[in-house]
C-alpha atoms as a PDB file:
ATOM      1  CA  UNK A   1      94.959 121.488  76.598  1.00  0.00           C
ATOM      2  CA  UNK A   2      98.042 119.141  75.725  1.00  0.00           C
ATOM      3  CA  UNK A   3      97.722 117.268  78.783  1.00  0.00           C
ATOM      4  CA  UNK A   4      93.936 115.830  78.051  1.00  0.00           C
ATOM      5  CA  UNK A   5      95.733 114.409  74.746  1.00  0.00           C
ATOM      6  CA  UNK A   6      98.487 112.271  76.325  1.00  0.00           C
ATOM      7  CA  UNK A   7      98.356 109.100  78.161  1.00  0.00           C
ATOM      8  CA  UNK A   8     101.472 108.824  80.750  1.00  0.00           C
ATOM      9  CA  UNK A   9     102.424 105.256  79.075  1.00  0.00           C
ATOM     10  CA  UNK A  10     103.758 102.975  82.347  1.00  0.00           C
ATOM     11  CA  UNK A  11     103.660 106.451  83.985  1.00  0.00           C
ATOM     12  CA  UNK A  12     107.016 108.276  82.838  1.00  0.00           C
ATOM     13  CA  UNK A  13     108.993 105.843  82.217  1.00  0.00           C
ATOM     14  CA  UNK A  14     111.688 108.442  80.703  1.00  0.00           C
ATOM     15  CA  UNK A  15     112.299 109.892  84.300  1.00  0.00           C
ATOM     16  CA  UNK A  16     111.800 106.374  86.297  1.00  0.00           C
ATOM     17  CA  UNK A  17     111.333 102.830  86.154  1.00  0.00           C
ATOM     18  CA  UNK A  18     107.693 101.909  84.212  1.00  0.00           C
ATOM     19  CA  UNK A  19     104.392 100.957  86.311  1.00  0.00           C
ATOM     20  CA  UNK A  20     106.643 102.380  89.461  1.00  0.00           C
ATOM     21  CA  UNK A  21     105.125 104.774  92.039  1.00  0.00           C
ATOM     22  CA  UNK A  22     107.455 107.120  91.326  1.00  0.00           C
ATOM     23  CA  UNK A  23     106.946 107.269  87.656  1.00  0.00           C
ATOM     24  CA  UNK A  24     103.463 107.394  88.010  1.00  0.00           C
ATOM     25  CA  UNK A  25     103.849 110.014  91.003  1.00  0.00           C
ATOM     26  CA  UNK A  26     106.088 112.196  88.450  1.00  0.00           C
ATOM     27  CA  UNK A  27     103.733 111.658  85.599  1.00  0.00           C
ATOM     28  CA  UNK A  28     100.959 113.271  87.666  1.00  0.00           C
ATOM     29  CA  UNK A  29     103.525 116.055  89.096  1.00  0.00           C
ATOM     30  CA  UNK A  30     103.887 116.876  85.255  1.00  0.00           C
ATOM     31  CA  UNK A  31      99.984 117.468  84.642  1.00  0.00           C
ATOM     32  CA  UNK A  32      99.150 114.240  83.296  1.00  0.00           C
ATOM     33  CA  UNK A  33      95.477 113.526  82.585  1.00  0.00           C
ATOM     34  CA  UNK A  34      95.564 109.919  81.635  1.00  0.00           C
ATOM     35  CA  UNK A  35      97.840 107.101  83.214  1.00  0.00           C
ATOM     36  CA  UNK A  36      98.136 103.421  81.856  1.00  0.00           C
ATOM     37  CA  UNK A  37      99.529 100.395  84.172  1.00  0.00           C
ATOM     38  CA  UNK A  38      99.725  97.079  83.201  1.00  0.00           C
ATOM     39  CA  UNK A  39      98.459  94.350  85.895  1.00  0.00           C
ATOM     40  CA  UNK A  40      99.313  90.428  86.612  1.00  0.00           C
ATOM     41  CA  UNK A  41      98.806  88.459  89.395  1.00  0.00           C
ATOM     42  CA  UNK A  42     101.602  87.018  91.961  1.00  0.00           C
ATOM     43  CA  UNK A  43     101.349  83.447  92.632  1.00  0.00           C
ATOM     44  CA  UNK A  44      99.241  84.246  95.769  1.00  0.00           C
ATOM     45  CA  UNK A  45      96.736  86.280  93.847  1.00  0.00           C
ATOM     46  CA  UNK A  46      97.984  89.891  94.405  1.00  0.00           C
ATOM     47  CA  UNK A  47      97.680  92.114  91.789  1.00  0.00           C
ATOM     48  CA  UNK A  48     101.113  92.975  90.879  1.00  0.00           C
ATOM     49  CA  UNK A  49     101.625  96.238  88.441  1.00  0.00           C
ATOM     50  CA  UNK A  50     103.926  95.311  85.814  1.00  0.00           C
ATOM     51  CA  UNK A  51     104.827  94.718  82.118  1.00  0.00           C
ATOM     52  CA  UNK A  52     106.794  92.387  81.178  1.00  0.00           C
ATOM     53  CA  UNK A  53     106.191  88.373  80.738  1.00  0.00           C
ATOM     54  CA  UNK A  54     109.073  88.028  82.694  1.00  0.00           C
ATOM     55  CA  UNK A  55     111.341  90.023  85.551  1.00  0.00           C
ATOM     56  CA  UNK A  56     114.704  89.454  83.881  1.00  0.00           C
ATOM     57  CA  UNK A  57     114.722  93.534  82.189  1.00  0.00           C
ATOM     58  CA  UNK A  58     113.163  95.424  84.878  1.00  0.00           C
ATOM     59  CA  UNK A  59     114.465  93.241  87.316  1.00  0.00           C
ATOM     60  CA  UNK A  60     117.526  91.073  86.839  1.00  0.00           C
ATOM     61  CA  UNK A  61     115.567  87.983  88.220  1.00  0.00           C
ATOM     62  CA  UNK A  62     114.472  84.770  86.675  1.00  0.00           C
ATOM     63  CA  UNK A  63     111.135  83.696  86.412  1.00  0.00           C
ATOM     64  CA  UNK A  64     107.748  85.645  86.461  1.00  0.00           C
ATOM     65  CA  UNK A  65     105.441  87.493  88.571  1.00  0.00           C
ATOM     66  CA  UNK A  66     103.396  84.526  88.589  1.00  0.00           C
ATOM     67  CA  UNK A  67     106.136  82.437  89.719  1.00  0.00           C
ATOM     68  CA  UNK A  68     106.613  84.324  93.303  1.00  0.00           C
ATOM     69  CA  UNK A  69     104.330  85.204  96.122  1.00  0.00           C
ATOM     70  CA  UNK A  70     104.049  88.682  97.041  1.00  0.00           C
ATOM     71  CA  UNK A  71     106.221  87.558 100.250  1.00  0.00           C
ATOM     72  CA  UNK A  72     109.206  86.913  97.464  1.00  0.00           C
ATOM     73  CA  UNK A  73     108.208  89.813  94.998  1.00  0.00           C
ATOM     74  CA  UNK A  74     109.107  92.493  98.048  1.00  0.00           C
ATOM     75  CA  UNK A  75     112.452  91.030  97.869  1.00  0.00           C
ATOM     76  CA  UNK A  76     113.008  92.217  93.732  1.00  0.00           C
ATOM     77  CA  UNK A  77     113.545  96.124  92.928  1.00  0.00           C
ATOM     78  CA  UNK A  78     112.658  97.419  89.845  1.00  0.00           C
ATOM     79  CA  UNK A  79     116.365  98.751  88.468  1.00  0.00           C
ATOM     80  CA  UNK A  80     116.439 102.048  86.651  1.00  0.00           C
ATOM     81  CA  UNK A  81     117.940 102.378  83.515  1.00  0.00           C
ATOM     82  CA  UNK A  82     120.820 104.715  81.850  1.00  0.00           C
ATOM     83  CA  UNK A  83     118.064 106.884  80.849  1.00  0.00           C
ATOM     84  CA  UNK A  84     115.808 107.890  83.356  1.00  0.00           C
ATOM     85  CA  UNK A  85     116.609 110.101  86.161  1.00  0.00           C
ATOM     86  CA  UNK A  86     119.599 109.347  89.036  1.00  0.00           C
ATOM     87  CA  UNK A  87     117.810 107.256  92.430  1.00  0.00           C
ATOM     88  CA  UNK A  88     119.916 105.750  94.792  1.00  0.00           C
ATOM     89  CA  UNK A  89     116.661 104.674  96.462  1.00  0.00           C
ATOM     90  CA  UNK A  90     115.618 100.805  95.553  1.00  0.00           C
ATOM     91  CA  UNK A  91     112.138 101.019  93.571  1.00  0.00           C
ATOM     92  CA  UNK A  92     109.925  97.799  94.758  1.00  0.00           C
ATOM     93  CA  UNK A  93     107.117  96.211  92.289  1.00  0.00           C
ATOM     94  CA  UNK A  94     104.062  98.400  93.708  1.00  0.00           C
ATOM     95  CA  UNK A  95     100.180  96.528  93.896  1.00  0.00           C
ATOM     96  CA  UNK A  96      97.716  97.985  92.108  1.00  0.00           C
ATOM     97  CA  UNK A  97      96.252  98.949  95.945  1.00  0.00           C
ATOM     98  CA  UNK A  98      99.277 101.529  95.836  1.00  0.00           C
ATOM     99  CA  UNK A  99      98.614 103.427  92.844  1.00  0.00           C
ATOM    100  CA  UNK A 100      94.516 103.459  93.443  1.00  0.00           C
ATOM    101  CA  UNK A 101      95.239 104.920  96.671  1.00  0.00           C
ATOM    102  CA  UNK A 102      97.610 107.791  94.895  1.00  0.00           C
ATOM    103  CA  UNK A 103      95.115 108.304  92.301  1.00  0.00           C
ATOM    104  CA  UNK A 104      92.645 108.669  94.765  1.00  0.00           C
ATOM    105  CA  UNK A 105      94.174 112.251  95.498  1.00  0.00           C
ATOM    106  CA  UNK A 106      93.864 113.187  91.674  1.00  0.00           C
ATOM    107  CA  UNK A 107      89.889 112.413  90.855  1.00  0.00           C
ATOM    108  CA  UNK A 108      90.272 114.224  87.582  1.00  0.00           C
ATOM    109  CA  UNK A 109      92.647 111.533  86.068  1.00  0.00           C
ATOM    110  CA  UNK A 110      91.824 108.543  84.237  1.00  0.00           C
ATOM    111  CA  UNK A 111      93.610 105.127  85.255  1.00  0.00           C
ATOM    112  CA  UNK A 112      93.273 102.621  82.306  1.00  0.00           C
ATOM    113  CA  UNK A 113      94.714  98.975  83.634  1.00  0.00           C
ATOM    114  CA  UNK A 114      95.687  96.533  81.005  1.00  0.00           C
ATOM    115  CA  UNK A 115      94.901  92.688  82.212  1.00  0.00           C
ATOM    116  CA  UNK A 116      98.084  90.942  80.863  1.00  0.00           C
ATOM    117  CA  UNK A 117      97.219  88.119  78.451  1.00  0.00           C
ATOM    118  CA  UNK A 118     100.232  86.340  80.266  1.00  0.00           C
ATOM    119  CA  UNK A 119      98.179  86.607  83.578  1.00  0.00           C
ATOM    120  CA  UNK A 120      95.167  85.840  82.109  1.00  0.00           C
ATOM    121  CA  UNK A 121      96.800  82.388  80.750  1.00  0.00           C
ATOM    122  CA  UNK A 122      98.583  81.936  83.703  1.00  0.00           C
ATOM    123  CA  UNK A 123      94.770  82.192  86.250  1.00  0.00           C
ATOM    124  CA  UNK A 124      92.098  81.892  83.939  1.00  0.00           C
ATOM    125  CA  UNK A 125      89.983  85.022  82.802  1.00  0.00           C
ATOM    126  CA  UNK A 126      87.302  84.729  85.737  1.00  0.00           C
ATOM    127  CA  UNK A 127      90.267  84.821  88.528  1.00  0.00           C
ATOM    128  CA  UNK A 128      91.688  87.893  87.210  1.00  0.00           C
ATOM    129  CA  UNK A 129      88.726  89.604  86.872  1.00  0.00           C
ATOM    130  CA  UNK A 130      87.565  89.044  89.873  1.00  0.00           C
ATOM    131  CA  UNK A 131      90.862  89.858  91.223  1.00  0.00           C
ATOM    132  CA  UNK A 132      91.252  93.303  89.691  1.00  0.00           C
ATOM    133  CA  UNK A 133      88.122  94.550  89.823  1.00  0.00           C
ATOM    134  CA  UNK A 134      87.349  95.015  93.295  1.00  0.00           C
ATOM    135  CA  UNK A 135      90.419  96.479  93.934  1.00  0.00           C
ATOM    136  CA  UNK A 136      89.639 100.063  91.609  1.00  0.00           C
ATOM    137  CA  UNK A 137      85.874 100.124  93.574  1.00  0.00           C
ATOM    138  CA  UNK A 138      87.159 103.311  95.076  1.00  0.00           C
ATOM    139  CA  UNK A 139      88.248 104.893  91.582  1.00  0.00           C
ATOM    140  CA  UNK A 140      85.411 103.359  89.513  1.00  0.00           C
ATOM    141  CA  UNK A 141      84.750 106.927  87.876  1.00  0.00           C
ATOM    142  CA  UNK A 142      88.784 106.897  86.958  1.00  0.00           C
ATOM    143  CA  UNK A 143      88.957 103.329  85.876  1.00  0.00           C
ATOM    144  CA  UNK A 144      88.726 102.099  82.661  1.00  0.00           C
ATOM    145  CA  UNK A 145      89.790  98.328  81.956  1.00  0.00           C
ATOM    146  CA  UNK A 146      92.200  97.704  78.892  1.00  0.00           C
ATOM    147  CA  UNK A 147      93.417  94.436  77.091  1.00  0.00           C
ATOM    148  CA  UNK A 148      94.184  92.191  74.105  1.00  0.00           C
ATOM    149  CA  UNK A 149      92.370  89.769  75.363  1.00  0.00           C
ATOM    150  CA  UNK A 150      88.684  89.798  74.311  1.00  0.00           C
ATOM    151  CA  UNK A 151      87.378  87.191  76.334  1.00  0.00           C
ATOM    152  CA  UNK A 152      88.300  88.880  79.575  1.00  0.00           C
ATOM    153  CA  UNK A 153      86.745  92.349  78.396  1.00  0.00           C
ATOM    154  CA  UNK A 154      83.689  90.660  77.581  1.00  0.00           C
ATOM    155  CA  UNK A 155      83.729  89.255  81.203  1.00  0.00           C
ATOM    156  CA  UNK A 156      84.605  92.957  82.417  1.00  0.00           C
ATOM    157  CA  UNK A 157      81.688  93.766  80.618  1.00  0.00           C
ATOM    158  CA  UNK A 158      79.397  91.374  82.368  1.00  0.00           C
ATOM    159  CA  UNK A 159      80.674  91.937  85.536  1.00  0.00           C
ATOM    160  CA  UNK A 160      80.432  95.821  85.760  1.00  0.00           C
ATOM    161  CA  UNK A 161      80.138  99.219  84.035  1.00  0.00           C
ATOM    162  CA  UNK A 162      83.539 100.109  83.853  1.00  0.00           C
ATOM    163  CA  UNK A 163      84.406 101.196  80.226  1.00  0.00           C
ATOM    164  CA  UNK A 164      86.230  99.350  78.050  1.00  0.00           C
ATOM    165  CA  UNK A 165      89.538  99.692  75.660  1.00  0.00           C
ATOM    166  CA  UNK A 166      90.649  96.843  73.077  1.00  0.00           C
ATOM    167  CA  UNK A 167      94.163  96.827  72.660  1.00  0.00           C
ATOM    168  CA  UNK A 168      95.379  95.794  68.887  1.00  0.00           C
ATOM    169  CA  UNK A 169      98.891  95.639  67.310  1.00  0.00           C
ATOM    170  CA  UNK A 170      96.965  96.115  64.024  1.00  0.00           C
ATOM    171  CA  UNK A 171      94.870  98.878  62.480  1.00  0.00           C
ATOM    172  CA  UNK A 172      92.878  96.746  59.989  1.00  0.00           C
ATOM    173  CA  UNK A 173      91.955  94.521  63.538  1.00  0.00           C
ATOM    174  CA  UNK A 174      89.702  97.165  64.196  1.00  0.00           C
ATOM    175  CA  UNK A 175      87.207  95.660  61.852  1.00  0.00           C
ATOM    176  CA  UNK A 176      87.104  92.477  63.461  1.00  0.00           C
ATOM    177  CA  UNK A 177      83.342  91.217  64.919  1.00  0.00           C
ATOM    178  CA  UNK A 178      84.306  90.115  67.679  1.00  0.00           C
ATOM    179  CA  UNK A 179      85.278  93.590  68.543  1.00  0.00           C
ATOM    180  CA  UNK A 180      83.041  95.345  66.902  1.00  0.00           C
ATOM    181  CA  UNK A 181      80.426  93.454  69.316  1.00  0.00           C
ATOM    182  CA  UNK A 182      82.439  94.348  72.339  1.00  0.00           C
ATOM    183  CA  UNK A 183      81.964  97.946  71.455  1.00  0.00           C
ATOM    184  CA  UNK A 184      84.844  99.435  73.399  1.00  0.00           C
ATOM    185  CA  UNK A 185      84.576 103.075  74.443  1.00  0.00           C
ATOM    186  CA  UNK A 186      88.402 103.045  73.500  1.00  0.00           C
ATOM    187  CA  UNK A 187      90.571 101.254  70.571  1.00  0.00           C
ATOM    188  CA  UNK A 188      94.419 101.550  71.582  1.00  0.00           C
ATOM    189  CA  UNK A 189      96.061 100.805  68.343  1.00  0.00           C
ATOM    190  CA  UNK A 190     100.184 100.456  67.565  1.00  0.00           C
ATOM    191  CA  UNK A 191     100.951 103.701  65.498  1.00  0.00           C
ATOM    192  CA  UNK A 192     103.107 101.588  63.253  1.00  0.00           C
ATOM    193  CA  UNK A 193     100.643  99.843  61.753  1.00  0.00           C
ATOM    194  CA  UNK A 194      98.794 102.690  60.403  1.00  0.00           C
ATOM    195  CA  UNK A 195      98.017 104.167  57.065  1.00  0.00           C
ATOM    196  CA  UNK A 196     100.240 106.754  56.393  1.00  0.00           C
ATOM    197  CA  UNK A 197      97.953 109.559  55.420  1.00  0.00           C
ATOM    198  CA  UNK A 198      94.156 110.102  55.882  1.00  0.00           C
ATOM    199  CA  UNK A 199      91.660 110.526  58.130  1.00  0.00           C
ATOM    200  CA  UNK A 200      91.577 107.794  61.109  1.00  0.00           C
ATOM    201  CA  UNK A 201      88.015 106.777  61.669  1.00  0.00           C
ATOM    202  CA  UNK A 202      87.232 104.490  64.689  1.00  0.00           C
ATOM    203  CA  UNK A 203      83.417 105.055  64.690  1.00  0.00           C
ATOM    204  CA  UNK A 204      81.761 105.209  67.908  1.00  0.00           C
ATOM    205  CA  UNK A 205      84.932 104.660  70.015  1.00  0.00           C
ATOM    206  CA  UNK A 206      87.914 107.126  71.450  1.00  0.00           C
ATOM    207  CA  UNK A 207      91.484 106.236  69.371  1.00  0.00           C
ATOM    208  CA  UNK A 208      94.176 106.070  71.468  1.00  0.00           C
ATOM    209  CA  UNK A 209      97.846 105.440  69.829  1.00  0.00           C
ATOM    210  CA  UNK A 210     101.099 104.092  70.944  1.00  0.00           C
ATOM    211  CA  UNK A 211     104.036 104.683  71.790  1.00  0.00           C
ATOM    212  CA  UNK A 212     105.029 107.834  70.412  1.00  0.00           C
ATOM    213  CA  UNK A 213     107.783 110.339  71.680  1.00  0.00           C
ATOM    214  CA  UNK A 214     107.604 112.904  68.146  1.00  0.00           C
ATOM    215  CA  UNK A 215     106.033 115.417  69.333  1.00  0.00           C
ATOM    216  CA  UNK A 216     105.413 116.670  65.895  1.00  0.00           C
ATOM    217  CA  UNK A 217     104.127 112.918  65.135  1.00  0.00           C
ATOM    218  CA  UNK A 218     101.767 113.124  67.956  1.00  0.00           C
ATOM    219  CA  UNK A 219     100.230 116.182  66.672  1.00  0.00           C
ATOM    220  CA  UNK A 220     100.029 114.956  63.142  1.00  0.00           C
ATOM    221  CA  UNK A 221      97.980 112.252  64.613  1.00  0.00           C
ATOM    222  CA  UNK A 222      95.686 114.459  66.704  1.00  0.00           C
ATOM    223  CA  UNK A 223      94.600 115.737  63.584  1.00  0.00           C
ATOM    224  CA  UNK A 224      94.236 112.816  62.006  1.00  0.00           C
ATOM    225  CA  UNK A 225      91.782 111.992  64.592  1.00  0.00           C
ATOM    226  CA  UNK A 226      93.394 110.218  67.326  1.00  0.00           C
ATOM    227  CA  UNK A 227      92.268 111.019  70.432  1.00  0.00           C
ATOM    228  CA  UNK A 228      94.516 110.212  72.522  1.00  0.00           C
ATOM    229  CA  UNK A 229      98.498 109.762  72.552  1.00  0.00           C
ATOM    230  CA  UNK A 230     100.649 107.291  74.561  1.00  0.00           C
ATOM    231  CA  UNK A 231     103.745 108.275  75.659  1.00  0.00           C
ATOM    232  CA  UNK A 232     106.791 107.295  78.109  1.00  0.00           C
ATOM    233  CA  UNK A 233     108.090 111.141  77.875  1.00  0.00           C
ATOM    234  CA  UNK A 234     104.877 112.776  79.085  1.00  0.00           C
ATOM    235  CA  UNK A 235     106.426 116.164  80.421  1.00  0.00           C
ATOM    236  CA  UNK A 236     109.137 116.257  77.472  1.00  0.00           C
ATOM    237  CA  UNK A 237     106.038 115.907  75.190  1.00  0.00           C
ATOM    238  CA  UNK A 238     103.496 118.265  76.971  1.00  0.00           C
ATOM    239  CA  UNK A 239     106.465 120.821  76.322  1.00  0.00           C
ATOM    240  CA  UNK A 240     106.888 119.911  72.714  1.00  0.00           C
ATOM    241  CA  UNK A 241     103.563 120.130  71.795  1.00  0.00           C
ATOM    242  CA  UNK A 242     102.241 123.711  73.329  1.00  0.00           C
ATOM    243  CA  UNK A 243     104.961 125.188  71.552  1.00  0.00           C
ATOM    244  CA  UNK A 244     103.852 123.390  68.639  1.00  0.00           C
ATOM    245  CA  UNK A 245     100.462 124.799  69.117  1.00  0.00           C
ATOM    246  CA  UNK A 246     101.372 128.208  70.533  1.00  0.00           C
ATOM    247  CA  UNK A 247     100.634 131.098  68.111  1.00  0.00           C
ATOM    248  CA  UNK A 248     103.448 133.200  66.719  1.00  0.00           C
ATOM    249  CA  UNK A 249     104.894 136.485  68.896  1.00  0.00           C
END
């Protein structure tokens, strides 16, 4: 199937504001198998499910997550774009509490959370950790824990079983000891930066790629041997590809 191919990047960020609960809520409405958020903490310590390093895109506010208690962060809606579909309902920053409790109702999908490096700066690697980890208990089959930031997957690692994903912006990265040590049960990798023809090995790991909308592109790369496929259209793509991949009349 399509849909065990494609990761709902930010949830579906095409129809709604990213790392909302109604673009993930969508995303899973299409028949998405794998979701990614991205997590940071609010000055009080909440775990706050969102991108950027700071809220002036999504937002229109100065300042970062970090910067407000979750008190102050209720105040700030997420604003939709040109793109995505029409709301006249305000979208508030959701806690990661929020979308464990919707993907409780959807066991057979796979949450990976990405611990912001700006978060991890911002609180240290232990306070994060122990943060965001107690918080996916109830989806610890679903959960797997993604980041740049080797130091902080090395303390996931220590900490629980929870698998693993390196992100890099590089392919050639992949090679690195440090992460070779870590041995990641997943290697998310910017499509960009990869060769333009051959085989893609990542030995003893799943490859997942990003950010692709092409849905030719995306199959080119499934049989390249990516595994998996990031996207912020995840319905438009799911579409794309099974006609792709359906047989001739």
């Amino acid at each position: 199937m399509i849909a065990d191919h494609l990761v709902a990047h930010r949830g579906y960020p095409a129809r709604y504001p990213e790392n909302t609960l109604p673009s993930i809520e969508a995303a899973l409405q299409a028949g998405a198998r794998y979701i990614e958020v991205d997590v940071q903490l609010s000055q009080d310590g909440e775990v706050i499910v969102f991108h950027d390093r700071d809220l002036q895109r999504l937002c229109g506010q100065a300042g970062a997550v970090h910067d407000y208690n979750w008190q102050e962060l209720q105040r700030f809606y997420v604003r939709p774009h040109r793109d995505t579909a029409d709301t006249s309902m305000p979208i508030p920053l959701p806690r990661l509490p929020e979308v464990v409790t919707l993907l409780q109702q959807h066991p057979d999908v796979t949450l990976f959370v990405e611990l912001k490096r700006i978060s991890l700066q911002q609180f240290g690697v232990d306070t994060v950790v122990q943060r965001v980890l107690p918080q996916l208990h109830s989806v610890a089959s679903q959960a797997v824990i993604i980041s740049y930031d080797l130091a902080a997957l090395q303390r996931v690692r220590q900490t629980c079983d929870y698998p693993i994903g390196v992100v890099i912006d590089v392919w050639s990265q992949r090679h690195q000891p440090d992460i070779q040590n870590l041995k990641p049960e997943y290697l998310f990798c910017d499509l960009d930066s990869l060769p333009l023809e051959g085989v893609l090995v990542c030995e003893g790991c799943k490859l997942v790629l990003f950010e692709c909308t092409d849905p030719q592109q995306a199959v080119s790369l499934l049989q390249r041997g990516a595994s998996l496929i990031e996207t912020f259209a995840i319905g438009e793509m799911m579409s794309a590809m099974t006609a792709i991949d359906a047989p001739p009349e």
